[in-house]
N, C-alpha and C. Protein backbone atom coordinates (compact mmCIF):
# COMPACT_ATOMS: atom_id res chain seq x y z
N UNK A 1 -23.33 20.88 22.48
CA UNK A 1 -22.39 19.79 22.59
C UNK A 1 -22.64 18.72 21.55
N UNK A 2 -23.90 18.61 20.88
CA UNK A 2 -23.81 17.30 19.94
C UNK A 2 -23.75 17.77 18.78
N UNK A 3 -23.93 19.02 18.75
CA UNK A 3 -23.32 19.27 17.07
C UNK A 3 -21.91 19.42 17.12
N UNK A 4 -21.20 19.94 18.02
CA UNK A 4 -19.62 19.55 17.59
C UNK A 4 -19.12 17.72 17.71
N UNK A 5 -20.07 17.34 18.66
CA UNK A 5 -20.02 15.65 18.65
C UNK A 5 -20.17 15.19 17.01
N UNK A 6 -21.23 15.75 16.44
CA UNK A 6 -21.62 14.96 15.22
C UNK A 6 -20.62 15.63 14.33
N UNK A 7 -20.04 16.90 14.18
CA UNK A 7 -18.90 17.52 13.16
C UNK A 7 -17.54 16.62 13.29
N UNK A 8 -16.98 16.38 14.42
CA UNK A 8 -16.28 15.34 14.63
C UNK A 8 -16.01 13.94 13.92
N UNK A 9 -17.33 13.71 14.40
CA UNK A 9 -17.93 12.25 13.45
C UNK A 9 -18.25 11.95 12.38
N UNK A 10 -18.41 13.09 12.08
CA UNK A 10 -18.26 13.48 10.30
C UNK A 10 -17.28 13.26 9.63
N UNK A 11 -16.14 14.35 10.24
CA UNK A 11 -14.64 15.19 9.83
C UNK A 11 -14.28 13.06 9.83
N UNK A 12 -14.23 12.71 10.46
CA UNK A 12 -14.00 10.93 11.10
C UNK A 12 -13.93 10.76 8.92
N UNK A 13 -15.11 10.82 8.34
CA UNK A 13 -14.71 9.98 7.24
C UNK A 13 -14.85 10.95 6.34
N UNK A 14 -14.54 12.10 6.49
CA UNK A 14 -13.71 13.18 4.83
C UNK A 14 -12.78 12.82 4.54
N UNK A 15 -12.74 13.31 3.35
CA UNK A 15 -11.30 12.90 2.26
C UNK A 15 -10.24 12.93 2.97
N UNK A 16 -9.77 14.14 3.80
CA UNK A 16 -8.75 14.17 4.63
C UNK A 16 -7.94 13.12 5.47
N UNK A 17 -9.17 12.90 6.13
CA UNK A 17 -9.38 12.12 7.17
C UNK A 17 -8.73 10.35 6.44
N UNK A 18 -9.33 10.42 5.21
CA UNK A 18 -9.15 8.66 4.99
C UNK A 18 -7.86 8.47 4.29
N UNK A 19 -7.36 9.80 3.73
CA UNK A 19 -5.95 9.74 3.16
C UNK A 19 -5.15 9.66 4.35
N UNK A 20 -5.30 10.49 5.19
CA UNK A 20 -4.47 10.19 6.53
C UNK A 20 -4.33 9.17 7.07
N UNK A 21 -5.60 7.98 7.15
CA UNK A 21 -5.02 6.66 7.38
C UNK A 21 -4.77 5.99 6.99
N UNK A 22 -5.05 5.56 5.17
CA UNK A 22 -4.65 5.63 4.30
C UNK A 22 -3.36 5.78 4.17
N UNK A 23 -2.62 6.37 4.27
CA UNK A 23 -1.21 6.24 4.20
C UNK A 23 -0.84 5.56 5.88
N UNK A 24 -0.53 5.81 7.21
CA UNK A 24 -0.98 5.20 7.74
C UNK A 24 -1.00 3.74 7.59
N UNK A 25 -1.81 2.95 7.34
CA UNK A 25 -2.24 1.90 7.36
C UNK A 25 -1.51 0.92 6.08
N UNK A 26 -1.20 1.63 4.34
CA UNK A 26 -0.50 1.63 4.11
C UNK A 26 1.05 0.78 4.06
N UNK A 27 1.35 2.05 5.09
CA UNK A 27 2.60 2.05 5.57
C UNK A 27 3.32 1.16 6.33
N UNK A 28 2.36 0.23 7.39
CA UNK A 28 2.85 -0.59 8.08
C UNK A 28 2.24 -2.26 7.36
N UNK A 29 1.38 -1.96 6.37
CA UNK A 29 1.11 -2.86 5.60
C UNK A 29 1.86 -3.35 4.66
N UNK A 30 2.50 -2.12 4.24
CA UNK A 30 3.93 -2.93 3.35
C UNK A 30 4.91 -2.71 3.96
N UNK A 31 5.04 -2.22 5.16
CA UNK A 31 6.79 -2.62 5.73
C UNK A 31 6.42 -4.09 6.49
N UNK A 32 5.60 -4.53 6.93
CA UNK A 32 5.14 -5.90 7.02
C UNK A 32 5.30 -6.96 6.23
N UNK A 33 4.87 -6.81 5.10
CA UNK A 33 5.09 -7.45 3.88
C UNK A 33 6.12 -7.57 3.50
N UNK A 34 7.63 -6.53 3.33
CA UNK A 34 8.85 -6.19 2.69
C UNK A 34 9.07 -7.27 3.97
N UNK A 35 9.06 -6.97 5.31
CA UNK A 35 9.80 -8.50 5.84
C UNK A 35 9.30 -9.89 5.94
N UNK A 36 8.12 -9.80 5.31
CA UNK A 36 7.42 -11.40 5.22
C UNK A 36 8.32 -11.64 3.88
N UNK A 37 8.95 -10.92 2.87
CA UNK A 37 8.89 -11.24 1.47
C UNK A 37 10.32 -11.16 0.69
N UNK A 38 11.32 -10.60 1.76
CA UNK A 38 13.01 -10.60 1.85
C UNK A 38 13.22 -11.93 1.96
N UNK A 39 13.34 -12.79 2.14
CA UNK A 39 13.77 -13.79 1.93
C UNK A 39 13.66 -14.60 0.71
N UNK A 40 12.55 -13.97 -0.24
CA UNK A 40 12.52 -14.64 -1.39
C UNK A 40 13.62 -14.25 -2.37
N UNK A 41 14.46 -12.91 -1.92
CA UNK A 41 15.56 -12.22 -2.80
C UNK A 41 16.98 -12.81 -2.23
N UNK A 42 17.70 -12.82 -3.48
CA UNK A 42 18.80 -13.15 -2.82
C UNK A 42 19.70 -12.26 -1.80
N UNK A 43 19.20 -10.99 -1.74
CA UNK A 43 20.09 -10.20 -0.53
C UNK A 43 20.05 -10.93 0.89
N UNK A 44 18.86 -11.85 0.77
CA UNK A 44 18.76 -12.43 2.27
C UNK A 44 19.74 -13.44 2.73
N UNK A 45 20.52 -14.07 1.18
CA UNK A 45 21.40 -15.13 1.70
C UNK A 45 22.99 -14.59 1.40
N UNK A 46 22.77 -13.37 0.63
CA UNK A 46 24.17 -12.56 -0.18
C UNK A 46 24.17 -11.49 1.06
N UNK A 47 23.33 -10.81 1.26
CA UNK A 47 23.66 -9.44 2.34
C UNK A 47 23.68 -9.80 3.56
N UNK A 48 24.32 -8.31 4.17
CA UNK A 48 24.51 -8.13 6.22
C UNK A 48 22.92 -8.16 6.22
N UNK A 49 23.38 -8.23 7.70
CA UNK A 49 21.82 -7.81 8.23
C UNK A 49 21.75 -6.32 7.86
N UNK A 50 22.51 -5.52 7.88
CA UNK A 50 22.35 -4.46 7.61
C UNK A 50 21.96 -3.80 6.37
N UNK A 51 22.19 -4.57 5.28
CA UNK A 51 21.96 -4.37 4.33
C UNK A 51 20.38 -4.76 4.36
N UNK A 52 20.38 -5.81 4.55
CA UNK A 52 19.20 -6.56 4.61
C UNK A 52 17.88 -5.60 5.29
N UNK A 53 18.18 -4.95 6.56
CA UNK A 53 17.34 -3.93 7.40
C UNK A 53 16.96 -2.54 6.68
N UNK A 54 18.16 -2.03 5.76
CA UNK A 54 18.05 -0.83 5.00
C UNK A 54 17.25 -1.00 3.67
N UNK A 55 17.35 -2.43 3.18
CA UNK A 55 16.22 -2.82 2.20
C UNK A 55 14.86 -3.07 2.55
N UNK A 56 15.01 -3.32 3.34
CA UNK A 56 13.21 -3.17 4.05
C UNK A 56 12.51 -1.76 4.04
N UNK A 57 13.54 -0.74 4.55
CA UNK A 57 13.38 0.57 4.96
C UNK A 57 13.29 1.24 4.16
N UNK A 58 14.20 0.63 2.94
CA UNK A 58 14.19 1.46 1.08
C UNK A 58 13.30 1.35 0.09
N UNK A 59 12.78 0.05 0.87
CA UNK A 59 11.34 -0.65 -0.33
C UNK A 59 10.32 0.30 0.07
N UNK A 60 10.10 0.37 1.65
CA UNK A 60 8.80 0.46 2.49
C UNK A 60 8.35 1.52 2.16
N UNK A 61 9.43 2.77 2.37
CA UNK A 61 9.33 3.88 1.60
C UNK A 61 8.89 4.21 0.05
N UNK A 62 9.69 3.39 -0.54
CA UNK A 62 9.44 3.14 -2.34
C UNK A 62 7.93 2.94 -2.38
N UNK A 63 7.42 1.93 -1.29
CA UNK A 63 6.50 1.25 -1.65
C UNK A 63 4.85 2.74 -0.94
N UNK A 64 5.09 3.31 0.08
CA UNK A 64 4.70 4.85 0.62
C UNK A 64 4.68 5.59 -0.81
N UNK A 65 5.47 5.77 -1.22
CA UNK A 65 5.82 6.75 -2.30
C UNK A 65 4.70 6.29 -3.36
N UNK A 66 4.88 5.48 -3.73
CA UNK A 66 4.01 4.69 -5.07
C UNK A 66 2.46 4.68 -4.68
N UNK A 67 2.36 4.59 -3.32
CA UNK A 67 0.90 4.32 -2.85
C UNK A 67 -0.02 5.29 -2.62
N UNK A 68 1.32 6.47 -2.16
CA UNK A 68 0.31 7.75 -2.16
C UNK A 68 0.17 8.56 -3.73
N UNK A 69 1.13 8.18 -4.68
CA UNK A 69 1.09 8.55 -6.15
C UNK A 69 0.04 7.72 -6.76
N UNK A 70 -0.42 6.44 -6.27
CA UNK A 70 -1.57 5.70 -7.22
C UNK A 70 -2.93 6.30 -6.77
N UNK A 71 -2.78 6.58 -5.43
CA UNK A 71 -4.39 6.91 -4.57
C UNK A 71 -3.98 8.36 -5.04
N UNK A 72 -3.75 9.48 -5.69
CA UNK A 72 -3.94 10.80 -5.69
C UNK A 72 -4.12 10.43 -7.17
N UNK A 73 -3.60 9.63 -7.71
CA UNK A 73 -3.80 9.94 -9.62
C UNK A 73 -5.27 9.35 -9.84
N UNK A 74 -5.75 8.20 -8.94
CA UNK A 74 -6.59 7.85 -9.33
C UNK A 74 -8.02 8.76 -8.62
N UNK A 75 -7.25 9.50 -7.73
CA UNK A 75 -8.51 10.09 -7.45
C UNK A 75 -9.18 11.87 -8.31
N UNK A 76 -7.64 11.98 -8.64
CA UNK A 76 -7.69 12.90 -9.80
C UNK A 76 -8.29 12.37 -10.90
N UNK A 77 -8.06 10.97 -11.57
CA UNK A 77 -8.97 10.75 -13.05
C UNK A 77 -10.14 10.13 -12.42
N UNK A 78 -10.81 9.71 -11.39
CA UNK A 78 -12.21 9.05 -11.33
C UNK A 78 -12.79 9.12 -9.82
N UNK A 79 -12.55 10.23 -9.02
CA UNK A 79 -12.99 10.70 -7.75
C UNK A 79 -13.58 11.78 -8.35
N UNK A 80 -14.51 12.62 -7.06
CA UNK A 80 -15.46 13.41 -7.12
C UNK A 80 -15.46 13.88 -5.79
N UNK A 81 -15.71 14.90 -5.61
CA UNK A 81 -16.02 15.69 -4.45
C UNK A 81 -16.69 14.97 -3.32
N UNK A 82 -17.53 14.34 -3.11
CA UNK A 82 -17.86 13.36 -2.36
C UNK A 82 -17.71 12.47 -2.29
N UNK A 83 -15.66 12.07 -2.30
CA UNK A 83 -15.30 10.99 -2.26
C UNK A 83 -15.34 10.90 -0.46
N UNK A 84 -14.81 9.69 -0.03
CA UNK A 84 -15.01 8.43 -0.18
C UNK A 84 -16.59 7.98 0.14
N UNK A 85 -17.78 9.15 0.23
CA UNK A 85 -18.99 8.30 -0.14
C UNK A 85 -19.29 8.12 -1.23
N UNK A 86 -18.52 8.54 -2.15
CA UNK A 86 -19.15 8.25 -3.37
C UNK A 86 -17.75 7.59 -4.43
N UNK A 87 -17.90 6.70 -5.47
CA UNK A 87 -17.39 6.34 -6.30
C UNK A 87 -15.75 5.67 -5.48
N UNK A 88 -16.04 4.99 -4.43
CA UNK A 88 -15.00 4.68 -3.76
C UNK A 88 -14.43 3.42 -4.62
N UNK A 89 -15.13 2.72 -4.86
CA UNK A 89 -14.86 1.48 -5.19
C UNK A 89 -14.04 1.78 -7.03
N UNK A 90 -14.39 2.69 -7.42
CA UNK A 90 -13.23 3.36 -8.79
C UNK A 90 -12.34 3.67 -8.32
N UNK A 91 -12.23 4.64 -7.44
CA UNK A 91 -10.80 4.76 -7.03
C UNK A 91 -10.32 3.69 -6.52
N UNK A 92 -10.35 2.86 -5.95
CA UNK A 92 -9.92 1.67 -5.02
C UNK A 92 -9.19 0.96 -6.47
N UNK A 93 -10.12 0.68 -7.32
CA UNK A 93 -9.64 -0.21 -8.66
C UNK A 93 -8.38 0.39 -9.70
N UNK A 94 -8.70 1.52 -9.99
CA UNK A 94 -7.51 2.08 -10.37
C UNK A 94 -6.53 2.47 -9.80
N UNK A 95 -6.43 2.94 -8.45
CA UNK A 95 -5.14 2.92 -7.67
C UNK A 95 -4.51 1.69 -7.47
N UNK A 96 -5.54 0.45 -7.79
CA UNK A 96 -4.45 -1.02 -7.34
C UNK A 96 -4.06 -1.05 -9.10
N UNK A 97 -4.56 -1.06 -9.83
CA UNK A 97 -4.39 -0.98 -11.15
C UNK A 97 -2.62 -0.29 -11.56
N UNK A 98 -3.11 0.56 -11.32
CA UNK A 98 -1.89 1.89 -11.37
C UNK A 98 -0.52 1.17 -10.62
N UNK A 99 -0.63 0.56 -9.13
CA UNK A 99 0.01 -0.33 -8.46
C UNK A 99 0.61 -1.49 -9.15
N UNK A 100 -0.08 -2.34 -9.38
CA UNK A 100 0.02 -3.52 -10.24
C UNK A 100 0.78 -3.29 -11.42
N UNK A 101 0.51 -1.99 -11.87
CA UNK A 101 1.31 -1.89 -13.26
C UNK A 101 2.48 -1.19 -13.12
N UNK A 102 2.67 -0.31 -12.25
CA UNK A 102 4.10 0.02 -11.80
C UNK A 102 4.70 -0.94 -11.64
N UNK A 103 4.57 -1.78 -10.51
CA UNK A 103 5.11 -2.56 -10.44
C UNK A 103 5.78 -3.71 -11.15
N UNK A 104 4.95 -4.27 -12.08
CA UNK A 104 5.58 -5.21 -13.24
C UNK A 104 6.58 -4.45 -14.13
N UNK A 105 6.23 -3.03 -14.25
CA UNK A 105 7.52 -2.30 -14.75
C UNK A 105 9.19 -2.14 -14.02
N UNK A 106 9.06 -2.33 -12.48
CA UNK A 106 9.78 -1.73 -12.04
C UNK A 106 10.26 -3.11 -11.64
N UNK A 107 9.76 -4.09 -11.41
CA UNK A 107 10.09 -5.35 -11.55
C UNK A 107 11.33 -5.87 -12.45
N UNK A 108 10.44 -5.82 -13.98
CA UNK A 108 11.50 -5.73 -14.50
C UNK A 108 12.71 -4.64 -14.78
N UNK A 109 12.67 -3.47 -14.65
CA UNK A 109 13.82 -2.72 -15.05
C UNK A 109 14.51 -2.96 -14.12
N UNK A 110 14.02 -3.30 -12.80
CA UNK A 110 15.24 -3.04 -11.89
C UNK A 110 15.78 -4.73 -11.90
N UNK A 111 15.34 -6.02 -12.23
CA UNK A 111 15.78 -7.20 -12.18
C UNK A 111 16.52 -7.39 -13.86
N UNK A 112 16.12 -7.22 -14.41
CA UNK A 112 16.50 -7.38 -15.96
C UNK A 112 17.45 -6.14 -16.65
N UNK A 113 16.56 -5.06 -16.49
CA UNK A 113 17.69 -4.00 -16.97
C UNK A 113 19.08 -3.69 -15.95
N UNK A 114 18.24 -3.19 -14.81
CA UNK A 114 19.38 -2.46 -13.72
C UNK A 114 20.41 -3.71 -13.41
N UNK A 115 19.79 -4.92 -12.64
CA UNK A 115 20.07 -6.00 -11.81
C UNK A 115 20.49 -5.53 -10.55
N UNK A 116 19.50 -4.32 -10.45
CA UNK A 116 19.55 -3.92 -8.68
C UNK A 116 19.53 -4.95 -7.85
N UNK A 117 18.52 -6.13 -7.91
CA UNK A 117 17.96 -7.03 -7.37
C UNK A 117 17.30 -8.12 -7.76
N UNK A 118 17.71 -9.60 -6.97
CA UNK A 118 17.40 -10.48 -8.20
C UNK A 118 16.79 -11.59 -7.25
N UNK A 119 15.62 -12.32 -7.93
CA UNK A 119 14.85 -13.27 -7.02
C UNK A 119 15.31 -14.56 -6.56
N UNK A 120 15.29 -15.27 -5.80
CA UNK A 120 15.95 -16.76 -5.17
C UNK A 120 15.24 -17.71 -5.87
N UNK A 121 15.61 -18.91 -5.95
CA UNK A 121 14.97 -19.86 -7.13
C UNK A 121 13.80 -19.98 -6.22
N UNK A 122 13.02 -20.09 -4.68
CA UNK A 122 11.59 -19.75 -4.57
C UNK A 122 10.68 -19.02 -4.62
N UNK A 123 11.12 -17.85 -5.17
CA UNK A 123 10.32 -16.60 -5.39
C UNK A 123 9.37 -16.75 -6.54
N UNK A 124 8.34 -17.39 -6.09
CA UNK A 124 7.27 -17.63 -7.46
C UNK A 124 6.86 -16.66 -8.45
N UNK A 125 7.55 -17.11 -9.91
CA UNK A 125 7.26 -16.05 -10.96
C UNK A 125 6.35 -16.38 -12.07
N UNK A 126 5.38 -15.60 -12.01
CA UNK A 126 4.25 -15.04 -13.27
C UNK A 126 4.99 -15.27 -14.08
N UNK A 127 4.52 -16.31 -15.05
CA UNK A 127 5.17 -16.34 -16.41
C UNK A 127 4.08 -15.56 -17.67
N UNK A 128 4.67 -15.09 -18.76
CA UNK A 128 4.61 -14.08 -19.40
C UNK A 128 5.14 -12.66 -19.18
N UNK A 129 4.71 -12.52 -17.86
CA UNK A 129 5.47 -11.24 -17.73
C UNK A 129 6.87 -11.17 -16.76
N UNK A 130 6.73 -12.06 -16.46
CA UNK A 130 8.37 -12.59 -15.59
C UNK A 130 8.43 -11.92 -14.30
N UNK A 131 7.61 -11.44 -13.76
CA UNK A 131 7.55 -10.93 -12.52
C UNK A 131 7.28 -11.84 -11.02
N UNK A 132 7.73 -11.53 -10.36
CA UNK A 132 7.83 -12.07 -8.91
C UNK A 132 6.11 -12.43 -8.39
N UNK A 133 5.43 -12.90 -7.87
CA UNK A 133 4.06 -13.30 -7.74
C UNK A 133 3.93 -12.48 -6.58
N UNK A 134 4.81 -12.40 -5.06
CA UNK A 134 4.40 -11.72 -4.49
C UNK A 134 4.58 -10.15 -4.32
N UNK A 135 5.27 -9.56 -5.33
CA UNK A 135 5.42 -7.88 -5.26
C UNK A 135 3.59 -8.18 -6.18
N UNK A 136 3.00 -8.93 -6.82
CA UNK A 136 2.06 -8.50 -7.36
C UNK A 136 0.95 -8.56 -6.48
N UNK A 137 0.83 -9.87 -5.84
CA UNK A 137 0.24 -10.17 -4.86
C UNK A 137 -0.25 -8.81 -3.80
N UNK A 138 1.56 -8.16 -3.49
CA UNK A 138 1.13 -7.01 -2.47
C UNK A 138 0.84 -5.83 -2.87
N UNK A 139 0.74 -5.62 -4.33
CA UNK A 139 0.29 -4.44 -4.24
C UNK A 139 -1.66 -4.47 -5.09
N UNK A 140 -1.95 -5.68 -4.98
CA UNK A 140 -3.14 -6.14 -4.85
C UNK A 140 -3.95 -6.04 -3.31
N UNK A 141 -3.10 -6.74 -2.49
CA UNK A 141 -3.44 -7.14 -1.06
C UNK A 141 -3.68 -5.79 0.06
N UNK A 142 -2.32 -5.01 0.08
CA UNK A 142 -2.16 -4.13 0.70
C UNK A 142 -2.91 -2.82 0.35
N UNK A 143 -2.78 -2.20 -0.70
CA UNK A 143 -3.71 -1.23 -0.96
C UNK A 143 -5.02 -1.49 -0.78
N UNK A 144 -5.71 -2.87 -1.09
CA UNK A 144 -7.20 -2.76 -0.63
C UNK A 144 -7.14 -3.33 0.98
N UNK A 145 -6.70 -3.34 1.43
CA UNK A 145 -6.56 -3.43 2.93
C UNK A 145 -6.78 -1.87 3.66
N UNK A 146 -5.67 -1.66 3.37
CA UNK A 146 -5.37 -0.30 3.77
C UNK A 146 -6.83 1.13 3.18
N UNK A 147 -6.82 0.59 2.30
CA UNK A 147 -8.01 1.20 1.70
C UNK A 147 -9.59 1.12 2.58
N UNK A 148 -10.04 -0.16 2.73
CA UNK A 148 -11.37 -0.47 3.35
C UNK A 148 -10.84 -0.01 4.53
N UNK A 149 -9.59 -0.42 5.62
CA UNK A 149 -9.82 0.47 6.80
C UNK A 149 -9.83 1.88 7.10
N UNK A 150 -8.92 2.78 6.03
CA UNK A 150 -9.27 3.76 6.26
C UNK A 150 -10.32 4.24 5.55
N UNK A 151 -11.24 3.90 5.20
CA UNK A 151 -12.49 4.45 4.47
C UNK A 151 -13.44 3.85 5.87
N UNK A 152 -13.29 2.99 6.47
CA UNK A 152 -14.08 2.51 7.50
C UNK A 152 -13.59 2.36 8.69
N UNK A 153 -12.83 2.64 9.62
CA UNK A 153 -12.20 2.67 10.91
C UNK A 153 -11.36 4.28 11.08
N UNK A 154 -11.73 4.75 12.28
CA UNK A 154 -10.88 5.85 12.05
C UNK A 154 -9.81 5.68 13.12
N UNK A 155 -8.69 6.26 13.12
CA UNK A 155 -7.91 5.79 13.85
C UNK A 155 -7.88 6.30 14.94
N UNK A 156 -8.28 7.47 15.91
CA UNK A 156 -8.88 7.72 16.78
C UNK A 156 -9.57 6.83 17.85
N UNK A 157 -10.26 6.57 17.10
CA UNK A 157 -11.17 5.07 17.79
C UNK A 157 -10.50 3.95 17.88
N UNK A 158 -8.86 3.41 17.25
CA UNK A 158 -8.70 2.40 17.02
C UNK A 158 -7.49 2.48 18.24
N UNK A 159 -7.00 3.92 18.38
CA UNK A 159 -5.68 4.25 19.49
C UNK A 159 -6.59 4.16 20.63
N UNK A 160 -7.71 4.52 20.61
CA UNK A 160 -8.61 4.91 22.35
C UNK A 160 -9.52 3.64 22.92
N UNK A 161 -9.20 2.56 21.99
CA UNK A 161 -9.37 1.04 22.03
C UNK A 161 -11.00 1.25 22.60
N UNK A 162 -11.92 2.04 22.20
CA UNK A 162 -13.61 2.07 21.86
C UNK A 162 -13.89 0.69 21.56
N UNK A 163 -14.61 0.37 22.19
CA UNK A 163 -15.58 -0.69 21.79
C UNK A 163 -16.59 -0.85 20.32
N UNK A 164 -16.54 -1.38 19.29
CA UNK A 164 -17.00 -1.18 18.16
C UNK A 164 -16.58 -0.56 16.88
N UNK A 165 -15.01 -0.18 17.20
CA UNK A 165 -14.16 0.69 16.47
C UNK A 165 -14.08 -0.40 15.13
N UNK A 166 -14.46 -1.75 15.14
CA UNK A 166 -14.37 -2.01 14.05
C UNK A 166 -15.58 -2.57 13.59
């Protein structure tokens, strides 16, 4: 009985295991954010609610998409087989890296080139690169969030409300 106890507790922080909450964690970290951060765009005073609800839902995803493409590229150029005990803190830096820089791209193409979407005169902007402060902010914030808990909390323990789960 305690060696399948301790395989368990193991399997708890393999690679598998931390991408799974990792996205996860993620996920409700920036659909959190997309509604702390709609109001700085003008769809909040130009769009329905409906519009407004499907942009949350279109980012959150966008923002899923990008997060699991920065954490797999970066673990492809500077992970190792014994990730996340080993060399965690490289991957962590270049996946927000990778983040950060998508983003100021997509920032601008989609505000300047496309004009998919355009910021409200309080949406604090980074000058030089003309980007919005908080899409940079969150993809600083959220990925290392999401990151330290799933490298350190498993979610198992966090649904079965264990004492010490954090």
């Amino acid at each position: 009985m305690t060696a399948n106890t301790e395989t368990t507790e193991m399997n708890d922080t393999g690679w598998l295991s931390v991408i799974r909450r990792y996205i996860v964690y993620t996920a409700v970290g920036h659909l959190i954010w997309e509604m702390a951060h709609i109001p700085l765009y003008t769809i909040w005073v130009e769009g329905t609610w409906g519009e407004i609800v499907f942009a949350v839902v279109h980012c959150t995803g966008g923002d899923l998409l990008i997060a699991m493409s920065t954490l797999l590229l970066a673990l492809f150029l500077v992970g190792v087989h014994a990730w996340p005990s080993e060399r965690a803190g490289r991957v962590l830096l270049l996946a927000v890296a990778l983040g950060v820089s998508y983003t100021i791209f997509s920032e601008w193409l989609n505000i300047v080139i496309r004009a998919a979407w355009a910021y409200r005169d309080i949406m604090p902007v980074v000058p030089v690169i003309d980007a919005g402060l908080t899409p940079l902010l969150q993809w600083i914030i959220v990925p290392t969030l999401a990151y330290w808990a799933a490298t350190r909390v498993p979610l198992r323990k966090l649904f079965r409300g264990e004492r010490g789960s954090w």
